[in-house]
PDB file of N, CA and C in Angstrom:
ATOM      1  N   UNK A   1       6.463  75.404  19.595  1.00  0.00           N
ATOM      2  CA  UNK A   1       6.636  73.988  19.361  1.00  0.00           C
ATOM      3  C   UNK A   1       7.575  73.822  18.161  1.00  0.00           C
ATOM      4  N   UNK A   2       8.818  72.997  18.625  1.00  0.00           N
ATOM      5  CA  UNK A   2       9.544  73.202  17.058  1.00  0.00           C
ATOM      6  C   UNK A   2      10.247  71.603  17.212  1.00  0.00           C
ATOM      7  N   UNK A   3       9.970  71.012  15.818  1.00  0.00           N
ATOM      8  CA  UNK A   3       9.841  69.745  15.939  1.00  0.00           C
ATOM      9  C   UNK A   3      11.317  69.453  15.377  1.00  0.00           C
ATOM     10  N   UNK A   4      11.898  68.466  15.114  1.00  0.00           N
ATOM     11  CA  UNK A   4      13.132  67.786  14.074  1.00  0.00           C
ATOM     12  C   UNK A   4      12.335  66.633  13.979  1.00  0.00           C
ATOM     13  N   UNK A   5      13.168  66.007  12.716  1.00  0.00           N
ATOM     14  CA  UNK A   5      13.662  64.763  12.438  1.00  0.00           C
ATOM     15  C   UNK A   5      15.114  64.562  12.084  1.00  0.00           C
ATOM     16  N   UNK A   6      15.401  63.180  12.633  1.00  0.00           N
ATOM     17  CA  UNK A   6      16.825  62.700  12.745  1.00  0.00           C
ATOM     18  C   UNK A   6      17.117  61.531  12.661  1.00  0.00           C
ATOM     19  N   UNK A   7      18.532  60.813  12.179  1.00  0.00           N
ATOM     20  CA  UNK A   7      18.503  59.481  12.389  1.00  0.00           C
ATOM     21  C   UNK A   7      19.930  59.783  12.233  1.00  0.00           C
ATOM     22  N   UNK A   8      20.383  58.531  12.261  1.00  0.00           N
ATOM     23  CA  UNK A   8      21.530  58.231  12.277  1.00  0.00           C
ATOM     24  C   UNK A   8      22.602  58.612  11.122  1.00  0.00           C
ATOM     25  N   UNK A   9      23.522  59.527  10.704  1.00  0.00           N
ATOM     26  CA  UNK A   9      24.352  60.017  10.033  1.00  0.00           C
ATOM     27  C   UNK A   9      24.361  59.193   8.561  1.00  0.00           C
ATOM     28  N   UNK A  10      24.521  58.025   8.744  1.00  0.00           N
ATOM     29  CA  UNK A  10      24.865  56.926   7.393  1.00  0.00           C
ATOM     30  C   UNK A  10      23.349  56.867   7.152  1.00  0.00           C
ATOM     31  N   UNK A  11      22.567  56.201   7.483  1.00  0.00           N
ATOM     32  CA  UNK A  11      21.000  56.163   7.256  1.00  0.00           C
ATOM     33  C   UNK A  11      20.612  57.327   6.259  1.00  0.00           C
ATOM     34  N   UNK A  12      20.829  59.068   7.029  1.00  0.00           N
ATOM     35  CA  UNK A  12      20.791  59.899   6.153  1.00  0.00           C
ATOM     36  C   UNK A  12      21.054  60.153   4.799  1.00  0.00           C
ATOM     37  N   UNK A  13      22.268  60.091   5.110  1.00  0.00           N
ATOM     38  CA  UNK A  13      23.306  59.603   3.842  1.00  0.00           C
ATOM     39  C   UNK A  13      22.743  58.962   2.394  1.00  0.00           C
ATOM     40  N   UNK A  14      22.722  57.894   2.732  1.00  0.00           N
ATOM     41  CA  UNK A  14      21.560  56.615   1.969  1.00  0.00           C
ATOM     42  C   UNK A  14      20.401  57.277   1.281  1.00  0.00           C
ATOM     43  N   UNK A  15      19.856  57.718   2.762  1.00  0.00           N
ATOM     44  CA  UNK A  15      18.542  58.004   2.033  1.00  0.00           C
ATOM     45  C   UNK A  15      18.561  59.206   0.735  1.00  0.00           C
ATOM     46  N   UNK A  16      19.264  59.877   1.308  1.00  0.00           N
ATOM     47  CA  UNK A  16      19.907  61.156   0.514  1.00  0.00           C
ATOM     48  C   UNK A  16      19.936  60.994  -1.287  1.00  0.00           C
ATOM     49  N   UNK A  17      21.465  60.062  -0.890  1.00  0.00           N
ATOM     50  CA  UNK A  17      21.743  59.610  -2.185  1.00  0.00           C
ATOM     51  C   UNK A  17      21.295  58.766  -3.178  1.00  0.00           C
ATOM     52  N   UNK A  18      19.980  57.900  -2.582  1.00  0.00           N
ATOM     53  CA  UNK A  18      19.039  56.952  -3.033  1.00  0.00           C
ATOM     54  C   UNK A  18      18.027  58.555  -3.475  1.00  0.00           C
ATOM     55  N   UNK A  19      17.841  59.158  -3.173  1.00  0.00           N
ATOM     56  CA  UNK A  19      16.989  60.711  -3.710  1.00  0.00           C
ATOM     57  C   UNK A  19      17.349  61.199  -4.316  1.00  0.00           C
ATOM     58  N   UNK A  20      18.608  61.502  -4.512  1.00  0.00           N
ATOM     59  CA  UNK A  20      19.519  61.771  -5.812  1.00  0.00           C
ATOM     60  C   UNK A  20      19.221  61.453  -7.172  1.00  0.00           C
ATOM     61  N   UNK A  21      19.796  60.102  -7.054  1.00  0.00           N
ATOM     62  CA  UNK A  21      19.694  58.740  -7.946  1.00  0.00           C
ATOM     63  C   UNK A  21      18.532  58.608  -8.401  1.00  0.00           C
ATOM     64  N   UNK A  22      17.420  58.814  -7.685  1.00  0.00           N
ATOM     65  CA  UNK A  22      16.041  58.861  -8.395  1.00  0.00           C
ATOM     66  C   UNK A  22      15.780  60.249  -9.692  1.00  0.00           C
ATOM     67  N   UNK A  23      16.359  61.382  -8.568  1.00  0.00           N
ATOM     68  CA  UNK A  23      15.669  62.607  -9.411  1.00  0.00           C
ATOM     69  C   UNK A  23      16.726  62.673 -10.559  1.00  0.00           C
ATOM     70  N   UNK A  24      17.784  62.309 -11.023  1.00  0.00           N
ATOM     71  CA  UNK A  24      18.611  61.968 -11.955  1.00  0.00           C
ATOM     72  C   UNK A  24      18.185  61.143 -12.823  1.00  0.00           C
ATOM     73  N   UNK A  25      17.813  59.952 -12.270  1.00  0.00           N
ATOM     74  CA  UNK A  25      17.015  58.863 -13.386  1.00  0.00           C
ATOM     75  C   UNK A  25      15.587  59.555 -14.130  1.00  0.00           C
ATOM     76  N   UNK A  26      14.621  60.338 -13.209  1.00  0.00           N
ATOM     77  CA  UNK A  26      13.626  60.898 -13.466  1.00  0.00           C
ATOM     78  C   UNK A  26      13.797  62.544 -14.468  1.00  0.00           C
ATOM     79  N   UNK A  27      15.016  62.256 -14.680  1.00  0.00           N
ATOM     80  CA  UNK A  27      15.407  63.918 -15.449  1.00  0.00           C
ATOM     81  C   UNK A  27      15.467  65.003 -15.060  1.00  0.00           C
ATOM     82  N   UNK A  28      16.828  65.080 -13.884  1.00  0.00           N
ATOM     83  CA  UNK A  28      16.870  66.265 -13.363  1.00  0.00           C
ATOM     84  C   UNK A  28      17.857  66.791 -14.356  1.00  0.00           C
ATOM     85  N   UNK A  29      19.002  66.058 -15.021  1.00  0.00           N
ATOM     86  CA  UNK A  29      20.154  66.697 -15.538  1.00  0.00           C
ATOM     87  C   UNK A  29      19.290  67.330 -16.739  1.00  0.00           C
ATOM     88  N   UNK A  30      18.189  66.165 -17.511  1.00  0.00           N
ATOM     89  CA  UNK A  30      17.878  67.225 -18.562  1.00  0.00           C
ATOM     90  C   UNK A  30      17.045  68.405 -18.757  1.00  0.00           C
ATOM     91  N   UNK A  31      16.113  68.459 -17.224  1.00  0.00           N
ATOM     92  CA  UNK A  31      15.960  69.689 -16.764  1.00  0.00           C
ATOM     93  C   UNK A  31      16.651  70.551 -16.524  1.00  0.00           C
ATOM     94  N   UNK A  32      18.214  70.574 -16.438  1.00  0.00           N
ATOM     95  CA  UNK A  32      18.754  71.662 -15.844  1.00  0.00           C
ATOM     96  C   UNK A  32      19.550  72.337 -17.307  1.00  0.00           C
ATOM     97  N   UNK A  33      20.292  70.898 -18.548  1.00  0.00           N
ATOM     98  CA  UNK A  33      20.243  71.630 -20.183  1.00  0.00           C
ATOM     99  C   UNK A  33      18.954  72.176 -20.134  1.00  0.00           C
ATOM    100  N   UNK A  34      17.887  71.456 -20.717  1.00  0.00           N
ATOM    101  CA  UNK A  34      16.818  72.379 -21.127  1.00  0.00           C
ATOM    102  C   UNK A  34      16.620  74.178 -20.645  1.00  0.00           C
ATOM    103  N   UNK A  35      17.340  74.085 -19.372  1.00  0.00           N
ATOM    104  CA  UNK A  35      16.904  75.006 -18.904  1.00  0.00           C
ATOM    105  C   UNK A  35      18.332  76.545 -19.185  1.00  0.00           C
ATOM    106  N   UNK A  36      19.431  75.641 -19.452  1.00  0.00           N
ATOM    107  CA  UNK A  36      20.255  76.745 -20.496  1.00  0.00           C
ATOM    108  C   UNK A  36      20.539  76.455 -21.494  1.00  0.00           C
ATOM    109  N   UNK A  37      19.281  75.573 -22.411  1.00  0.00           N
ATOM    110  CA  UNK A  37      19.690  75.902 -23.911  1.00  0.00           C
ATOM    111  C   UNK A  37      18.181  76.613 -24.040  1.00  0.00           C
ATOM    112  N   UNK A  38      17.874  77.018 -23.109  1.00  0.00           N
ATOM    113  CA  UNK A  38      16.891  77.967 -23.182  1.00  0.00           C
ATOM    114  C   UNK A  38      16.809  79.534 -23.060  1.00  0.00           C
ATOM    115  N   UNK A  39      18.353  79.437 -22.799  1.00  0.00           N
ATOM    116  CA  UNK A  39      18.748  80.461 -22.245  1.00  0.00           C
ATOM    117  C   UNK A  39      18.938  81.248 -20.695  1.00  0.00           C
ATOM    118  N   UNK A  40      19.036  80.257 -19.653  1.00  0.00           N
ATOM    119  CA  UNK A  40      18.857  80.765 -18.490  1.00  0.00           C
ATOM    120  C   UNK A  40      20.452  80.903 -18.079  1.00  0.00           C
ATOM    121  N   UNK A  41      21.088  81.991 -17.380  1.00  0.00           N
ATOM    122  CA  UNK A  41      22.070  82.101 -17.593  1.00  0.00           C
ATOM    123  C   UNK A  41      22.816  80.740 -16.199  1.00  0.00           C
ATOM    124  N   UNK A  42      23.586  80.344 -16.433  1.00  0.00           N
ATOM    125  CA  UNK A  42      24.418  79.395 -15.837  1.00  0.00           C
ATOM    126  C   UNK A  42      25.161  79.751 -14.522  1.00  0.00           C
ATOM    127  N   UNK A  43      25.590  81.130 -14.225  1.00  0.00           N
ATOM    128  CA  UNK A  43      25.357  81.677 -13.380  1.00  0.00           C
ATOM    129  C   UNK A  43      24.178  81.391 -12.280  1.00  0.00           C
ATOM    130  N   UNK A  44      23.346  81.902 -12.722  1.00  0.00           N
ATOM    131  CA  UNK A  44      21.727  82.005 -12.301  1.00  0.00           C
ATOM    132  C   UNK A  44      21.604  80.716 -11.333  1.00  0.00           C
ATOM    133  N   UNK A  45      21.788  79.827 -12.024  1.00  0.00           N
ATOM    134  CA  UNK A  45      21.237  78.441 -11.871  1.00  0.00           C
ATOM    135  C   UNK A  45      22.130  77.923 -10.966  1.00  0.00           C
ATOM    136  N   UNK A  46      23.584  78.535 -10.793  1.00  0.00           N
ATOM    137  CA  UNK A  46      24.376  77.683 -10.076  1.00  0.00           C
ATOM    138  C   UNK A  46      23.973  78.408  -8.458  1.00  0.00           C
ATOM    139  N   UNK A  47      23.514  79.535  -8.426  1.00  0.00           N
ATOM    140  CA  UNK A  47      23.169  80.529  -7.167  1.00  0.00           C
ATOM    141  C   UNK A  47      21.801  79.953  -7.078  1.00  0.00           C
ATOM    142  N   UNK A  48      21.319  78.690  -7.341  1.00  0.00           N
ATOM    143  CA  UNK A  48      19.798  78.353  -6.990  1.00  0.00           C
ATOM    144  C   UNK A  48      19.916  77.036  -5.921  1.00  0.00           C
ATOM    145  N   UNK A  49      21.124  76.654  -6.173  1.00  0.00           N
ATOM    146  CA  UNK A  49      21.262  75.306  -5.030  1.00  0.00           C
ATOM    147  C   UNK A  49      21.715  74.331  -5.480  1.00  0.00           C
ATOM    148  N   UNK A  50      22.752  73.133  -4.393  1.00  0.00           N
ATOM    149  CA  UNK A  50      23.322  72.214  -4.634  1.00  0.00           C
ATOM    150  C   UNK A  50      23.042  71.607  -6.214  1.00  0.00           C
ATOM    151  N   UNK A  51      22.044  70.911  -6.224  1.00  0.00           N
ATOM    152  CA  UNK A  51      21.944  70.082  -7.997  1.00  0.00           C
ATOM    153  C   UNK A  51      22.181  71.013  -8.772  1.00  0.00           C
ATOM    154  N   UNK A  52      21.447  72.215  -9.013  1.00  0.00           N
ATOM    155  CA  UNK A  52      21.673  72.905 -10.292  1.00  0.00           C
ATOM    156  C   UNK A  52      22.958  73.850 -10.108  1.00  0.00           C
ATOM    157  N   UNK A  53      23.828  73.321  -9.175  1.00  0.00           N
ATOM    158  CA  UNK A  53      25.104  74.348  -9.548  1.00  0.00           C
ATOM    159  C   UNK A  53      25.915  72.987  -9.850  1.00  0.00           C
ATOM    160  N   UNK A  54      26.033  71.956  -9.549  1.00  0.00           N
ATOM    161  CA  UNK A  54      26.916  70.497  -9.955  1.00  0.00           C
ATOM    162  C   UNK A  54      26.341  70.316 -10.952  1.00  0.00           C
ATOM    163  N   UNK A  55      25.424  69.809 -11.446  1.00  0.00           N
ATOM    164  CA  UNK A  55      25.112  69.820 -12.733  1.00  0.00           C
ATOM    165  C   UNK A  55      25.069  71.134 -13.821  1.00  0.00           C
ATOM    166  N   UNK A  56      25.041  72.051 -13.629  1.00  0.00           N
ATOM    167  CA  UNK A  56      25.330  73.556 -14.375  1.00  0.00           C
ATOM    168  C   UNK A  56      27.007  73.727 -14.571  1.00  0.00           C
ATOM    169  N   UNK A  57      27.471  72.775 -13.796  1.00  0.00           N
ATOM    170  CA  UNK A  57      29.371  72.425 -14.120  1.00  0.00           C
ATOM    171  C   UNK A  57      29.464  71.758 -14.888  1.00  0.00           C
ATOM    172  N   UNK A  58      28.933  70.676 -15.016  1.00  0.00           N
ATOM    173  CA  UNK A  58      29.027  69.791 -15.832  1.00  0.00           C
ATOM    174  C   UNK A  58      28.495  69.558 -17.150  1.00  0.00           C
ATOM    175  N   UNK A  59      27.373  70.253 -16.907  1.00  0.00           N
ATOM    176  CA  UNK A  59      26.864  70.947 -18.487  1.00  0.00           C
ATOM    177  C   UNK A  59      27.757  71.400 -19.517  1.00  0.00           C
ATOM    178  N   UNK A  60      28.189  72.727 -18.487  1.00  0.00           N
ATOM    179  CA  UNK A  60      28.903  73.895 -19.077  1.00  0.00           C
ATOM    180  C   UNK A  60      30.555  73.347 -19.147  1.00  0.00           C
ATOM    181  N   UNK A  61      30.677  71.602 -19.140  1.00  0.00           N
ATOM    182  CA  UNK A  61      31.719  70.804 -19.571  1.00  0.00           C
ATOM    183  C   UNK A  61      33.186  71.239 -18.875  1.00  0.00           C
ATOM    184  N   UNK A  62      32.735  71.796 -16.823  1.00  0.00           N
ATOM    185  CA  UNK A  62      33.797  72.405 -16.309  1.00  0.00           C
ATOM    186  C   UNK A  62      34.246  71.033 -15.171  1.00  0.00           C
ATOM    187  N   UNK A  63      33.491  69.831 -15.015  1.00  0.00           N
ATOM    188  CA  UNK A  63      34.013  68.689 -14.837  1.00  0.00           C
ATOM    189  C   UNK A  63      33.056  67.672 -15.589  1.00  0.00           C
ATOM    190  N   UNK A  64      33.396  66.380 -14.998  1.00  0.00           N
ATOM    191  CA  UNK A  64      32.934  65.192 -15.789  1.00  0.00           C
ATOM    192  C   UNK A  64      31.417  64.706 -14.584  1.00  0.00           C
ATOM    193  N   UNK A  65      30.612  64.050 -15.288  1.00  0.00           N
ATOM    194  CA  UNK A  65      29.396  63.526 -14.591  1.00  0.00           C
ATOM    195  C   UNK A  65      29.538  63.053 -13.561  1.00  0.00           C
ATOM    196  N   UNK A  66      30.493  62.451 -12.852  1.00  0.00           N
ATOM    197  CA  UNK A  66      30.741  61.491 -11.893  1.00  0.00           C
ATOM    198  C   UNK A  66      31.269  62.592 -11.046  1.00  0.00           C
ATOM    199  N   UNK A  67      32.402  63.631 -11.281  1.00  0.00           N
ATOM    200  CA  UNK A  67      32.696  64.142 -10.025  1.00  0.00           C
ATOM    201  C   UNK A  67      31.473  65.213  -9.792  1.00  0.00           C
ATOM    202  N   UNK A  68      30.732  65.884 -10.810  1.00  0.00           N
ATOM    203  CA  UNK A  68      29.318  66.246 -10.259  1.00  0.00           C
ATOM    204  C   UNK A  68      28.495  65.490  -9.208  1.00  0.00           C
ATOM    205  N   UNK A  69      28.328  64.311  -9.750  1.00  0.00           N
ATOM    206  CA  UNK A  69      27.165  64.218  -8.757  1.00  0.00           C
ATOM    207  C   UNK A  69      27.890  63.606  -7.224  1.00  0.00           C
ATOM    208  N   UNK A  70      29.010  63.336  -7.446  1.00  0.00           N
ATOM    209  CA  UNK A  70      30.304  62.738  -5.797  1.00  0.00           C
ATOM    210  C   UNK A  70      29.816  64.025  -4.849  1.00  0.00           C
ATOM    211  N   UNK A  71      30.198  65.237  -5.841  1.00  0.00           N
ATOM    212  CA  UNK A  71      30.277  66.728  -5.292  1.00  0.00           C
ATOM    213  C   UNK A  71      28.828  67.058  -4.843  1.00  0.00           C
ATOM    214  N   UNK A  72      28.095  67.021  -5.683  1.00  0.00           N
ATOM    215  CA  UNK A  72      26.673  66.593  -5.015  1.00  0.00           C
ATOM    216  C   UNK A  72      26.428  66.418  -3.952  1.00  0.00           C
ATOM    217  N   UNK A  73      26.509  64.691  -3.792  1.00  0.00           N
ATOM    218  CA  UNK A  73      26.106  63.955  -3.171  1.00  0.00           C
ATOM    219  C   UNK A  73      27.101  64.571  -1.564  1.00  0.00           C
ATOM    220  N   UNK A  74      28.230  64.712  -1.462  1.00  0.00           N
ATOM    221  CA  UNK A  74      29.595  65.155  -0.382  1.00  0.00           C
ATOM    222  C   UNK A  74      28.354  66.693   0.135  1.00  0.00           C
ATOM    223  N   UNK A  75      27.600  67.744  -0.871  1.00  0.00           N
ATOM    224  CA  UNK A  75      27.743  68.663  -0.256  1.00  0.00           C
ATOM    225  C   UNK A  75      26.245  68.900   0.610  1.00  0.00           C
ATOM    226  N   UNK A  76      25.370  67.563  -0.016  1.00  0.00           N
ATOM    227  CA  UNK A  76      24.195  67.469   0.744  1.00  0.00           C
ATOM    228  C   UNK A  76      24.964  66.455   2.175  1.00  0.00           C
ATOM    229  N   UNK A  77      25.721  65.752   1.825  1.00  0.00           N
ATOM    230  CA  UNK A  77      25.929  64.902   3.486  1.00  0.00           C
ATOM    231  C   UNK A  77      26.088  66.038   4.237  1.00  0.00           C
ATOM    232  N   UNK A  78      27.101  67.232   3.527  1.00  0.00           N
ATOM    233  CA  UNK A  78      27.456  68.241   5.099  1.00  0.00           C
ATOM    234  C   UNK A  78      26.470  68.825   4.923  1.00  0.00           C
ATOM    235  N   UNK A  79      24.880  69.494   4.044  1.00  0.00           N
ATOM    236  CA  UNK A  79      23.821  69.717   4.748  1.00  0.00           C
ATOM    237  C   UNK A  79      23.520  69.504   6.024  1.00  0.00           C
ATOM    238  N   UNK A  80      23.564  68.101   5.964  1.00  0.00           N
ATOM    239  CA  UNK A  80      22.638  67.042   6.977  1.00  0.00           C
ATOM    240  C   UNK A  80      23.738  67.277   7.999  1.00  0.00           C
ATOM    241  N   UNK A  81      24.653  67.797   8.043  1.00  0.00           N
ATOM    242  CA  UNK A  81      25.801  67.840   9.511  1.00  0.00           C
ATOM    243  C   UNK A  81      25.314  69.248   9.916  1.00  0.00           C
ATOM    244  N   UNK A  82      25.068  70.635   8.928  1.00  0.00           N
ATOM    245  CA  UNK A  82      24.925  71.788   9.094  1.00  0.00           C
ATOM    246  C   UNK A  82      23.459  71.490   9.974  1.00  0.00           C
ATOM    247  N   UNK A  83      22.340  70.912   9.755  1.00  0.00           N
ATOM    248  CA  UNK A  83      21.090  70.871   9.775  1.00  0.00           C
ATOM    249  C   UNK A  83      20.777  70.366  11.528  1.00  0.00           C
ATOM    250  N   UNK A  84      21.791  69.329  11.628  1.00  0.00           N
ATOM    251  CA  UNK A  84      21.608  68.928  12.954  1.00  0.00           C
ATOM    252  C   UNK A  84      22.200  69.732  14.017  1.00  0.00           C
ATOM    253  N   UNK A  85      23.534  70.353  13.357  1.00  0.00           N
ATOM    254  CA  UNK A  85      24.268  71.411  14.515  1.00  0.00           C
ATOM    255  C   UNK A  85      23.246  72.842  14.330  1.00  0.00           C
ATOM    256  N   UNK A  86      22.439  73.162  13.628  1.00  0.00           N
ATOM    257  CA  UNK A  86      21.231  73.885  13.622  1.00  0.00           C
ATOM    258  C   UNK A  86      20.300  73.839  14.593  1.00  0.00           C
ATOM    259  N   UNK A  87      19.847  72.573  14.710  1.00  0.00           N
ATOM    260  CA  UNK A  87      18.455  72.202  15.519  1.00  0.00           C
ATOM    261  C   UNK A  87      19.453  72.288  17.434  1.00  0.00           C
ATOM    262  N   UNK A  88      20.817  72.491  17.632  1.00  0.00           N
ATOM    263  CA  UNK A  88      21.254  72.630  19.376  1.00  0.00           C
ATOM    264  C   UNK A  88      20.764  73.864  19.149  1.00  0.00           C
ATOM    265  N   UNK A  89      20.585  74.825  18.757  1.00  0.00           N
ATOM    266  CA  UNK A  89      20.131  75.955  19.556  1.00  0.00           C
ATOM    267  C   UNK A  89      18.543  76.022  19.606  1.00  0.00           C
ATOM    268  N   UNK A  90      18.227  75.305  19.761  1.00  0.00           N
ATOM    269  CA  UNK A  90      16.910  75.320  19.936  1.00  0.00           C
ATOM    270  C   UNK A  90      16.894  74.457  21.208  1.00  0.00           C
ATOM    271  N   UNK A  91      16.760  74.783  22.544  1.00  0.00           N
ATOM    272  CA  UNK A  91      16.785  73.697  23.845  1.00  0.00           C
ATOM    273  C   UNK A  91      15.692  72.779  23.831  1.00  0.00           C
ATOM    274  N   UNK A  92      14.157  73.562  23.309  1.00  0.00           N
ATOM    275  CA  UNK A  92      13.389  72.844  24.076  1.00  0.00           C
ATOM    276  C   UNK A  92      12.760  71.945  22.212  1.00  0.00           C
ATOM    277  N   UNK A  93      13.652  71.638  21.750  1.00  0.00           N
ATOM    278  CA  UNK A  93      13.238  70.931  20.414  1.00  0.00           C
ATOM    279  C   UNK A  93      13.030  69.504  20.640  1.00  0.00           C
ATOM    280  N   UNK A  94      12.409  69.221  20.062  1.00  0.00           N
ATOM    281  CA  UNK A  94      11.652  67.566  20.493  1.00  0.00           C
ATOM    282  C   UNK A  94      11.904  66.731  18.596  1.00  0.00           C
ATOM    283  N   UNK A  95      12.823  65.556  19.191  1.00  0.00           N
ATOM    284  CA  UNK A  95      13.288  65.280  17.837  1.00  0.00           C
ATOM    285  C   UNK A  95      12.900  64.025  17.846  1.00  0.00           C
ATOM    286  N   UNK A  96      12.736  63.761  16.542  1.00  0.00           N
ATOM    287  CA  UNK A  96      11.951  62.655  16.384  1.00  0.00           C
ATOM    288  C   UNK A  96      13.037  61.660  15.146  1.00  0.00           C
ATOM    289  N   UNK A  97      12.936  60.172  15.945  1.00  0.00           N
ATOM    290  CA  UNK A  97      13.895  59.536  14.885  1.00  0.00           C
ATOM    291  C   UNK A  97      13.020  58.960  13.780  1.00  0.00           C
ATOM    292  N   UNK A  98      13.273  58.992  12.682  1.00  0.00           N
ATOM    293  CA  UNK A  98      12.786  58.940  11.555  1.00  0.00           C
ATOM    294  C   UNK A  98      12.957  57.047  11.455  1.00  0.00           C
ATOM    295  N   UNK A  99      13.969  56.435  11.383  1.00  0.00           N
ATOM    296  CA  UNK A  99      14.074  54.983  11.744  1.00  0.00           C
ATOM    297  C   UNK A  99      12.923  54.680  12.345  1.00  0.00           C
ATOM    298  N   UNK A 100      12.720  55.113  13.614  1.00  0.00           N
ATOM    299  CA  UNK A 100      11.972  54.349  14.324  1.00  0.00           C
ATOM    300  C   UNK A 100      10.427  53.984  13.521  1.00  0.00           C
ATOM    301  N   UNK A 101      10.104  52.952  13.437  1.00  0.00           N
ATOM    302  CA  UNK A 101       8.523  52.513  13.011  1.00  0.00           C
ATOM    303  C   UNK A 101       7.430  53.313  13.403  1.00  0.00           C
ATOM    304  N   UNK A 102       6.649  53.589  12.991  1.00  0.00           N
ATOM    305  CA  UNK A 102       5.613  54.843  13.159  1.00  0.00           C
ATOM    306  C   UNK A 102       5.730  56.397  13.576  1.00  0.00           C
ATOM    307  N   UNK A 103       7.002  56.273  13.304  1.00  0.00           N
ATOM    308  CA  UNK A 103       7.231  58.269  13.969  1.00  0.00           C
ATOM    309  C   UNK A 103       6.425  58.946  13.703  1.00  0.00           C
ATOM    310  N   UNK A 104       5.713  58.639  12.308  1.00  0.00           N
ATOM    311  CA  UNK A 104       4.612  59.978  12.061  1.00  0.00           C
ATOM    312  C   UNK A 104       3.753  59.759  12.964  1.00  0.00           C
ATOM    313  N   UNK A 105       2.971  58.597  13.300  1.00  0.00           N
ATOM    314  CA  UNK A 105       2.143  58.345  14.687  1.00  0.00           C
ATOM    315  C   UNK A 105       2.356  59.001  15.646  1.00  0.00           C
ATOM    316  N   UNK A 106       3.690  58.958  15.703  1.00  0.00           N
ATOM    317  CA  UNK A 106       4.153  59.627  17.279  1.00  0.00           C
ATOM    318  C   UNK A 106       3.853  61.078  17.132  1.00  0.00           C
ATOM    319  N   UNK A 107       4.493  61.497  16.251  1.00  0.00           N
ATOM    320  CA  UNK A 107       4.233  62.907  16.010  1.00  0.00           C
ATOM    321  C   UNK A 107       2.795  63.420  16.395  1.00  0.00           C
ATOM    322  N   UNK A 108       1.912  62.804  15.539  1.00  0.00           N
ATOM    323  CA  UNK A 108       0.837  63.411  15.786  1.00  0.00           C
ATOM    324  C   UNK A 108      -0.168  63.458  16.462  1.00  0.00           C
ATOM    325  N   UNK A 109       0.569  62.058  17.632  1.00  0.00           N
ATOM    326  CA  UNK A 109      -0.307  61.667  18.856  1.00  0.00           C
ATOM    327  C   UNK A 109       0.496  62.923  19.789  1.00  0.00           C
ATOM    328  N   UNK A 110       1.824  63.245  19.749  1.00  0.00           N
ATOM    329  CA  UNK A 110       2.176  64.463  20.859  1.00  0.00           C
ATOM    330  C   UNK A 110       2.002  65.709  20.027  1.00  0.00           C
ATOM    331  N   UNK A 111       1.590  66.183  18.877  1.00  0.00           N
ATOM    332  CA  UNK A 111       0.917  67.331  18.363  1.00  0.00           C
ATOM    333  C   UNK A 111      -0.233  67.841  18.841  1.00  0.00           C
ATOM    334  N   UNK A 112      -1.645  66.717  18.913  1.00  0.00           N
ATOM    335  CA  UNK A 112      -2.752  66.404  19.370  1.00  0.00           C
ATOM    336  C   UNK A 112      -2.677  66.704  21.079  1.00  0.00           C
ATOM    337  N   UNK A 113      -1.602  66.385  21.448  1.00  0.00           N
ATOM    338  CA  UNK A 113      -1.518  66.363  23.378  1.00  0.00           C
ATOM    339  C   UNK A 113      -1.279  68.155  23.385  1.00  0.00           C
ATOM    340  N   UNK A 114      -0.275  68.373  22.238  1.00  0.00           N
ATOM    341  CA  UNK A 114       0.044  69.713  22.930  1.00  0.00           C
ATOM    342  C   UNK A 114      -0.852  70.877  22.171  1.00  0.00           C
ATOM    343  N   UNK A 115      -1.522  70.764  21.464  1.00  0.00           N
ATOM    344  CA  UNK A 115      -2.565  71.384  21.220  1.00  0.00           C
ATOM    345  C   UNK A 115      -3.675  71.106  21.874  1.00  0.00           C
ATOM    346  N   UNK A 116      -4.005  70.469  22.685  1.00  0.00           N
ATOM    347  CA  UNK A 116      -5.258  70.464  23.296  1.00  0.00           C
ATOM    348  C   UNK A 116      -4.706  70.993  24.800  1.00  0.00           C
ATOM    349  N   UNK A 117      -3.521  70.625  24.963  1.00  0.00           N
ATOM    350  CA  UNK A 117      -2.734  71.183  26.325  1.00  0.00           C
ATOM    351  C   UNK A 117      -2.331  70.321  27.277  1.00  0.00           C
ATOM    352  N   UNK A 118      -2.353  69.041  26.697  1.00  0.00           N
ATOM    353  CA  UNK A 118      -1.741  68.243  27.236  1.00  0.00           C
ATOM    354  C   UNK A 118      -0.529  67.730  27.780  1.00  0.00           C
ATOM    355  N   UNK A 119       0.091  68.822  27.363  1.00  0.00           N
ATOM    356  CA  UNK A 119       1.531  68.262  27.447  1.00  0.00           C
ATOM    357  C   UNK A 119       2.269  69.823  28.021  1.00  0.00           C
TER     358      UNK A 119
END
């Protein structure tokens, strides 16, 4: 049983960068100084994933705040392009649109079917 979620390209997007914008306001950048004036090497941090290698640039004063988080924000959209051309090789994947009003309902009313063998 192998499930997705999906929606519409821009929707993603949004939601994405509205997640961003939060964990930025909530102190991701000064989690990521703290975390090399602590000594963690900058290197390290940039081989850990999207935020802490754009912000570990910008720290380490190799661009400005704004094209960090553009670069950011540009390299999670092509996530979300990598993620969906991911889920075609899977034929018998059952995807679920995230838009739609109650998806988690749905989900777990056809979880419930196909675990009992309903489906």
């Amino acid at each position: 049983c192998i499930l997705g979620l999906n929606a519409e390209n821009s929707y993603l997007y949004e939601k994405s960068d509205a997640w961003l914008d939060k964990r930025l306001k909530n102190g991701l950048l000064e989690e990521v100084e703290q975390l090399l004036n602590s000594g963690v090497s900058g290197n390290w941090l940039m081989a850990l994933g999207l935020e802490y290698r754009w912000l570990t640039l910008y720290l380490t004063h190799k661009m400005t705040l704004g094209d960090a988080v553009q670069r950011l924000k540009g390299d999670t959209h092509n996530f979300i392009r990598r993620q969906k051309t991911w889920f075609k090789q899977f034929p018998k994947i059952k995807i679920y649109d995230i838009k739609v009003k109650g998806y988690q309902q749905i989900i777990e009313k056809d979880l419930e079917k196909m675990l009992l063998g309903r489906e």
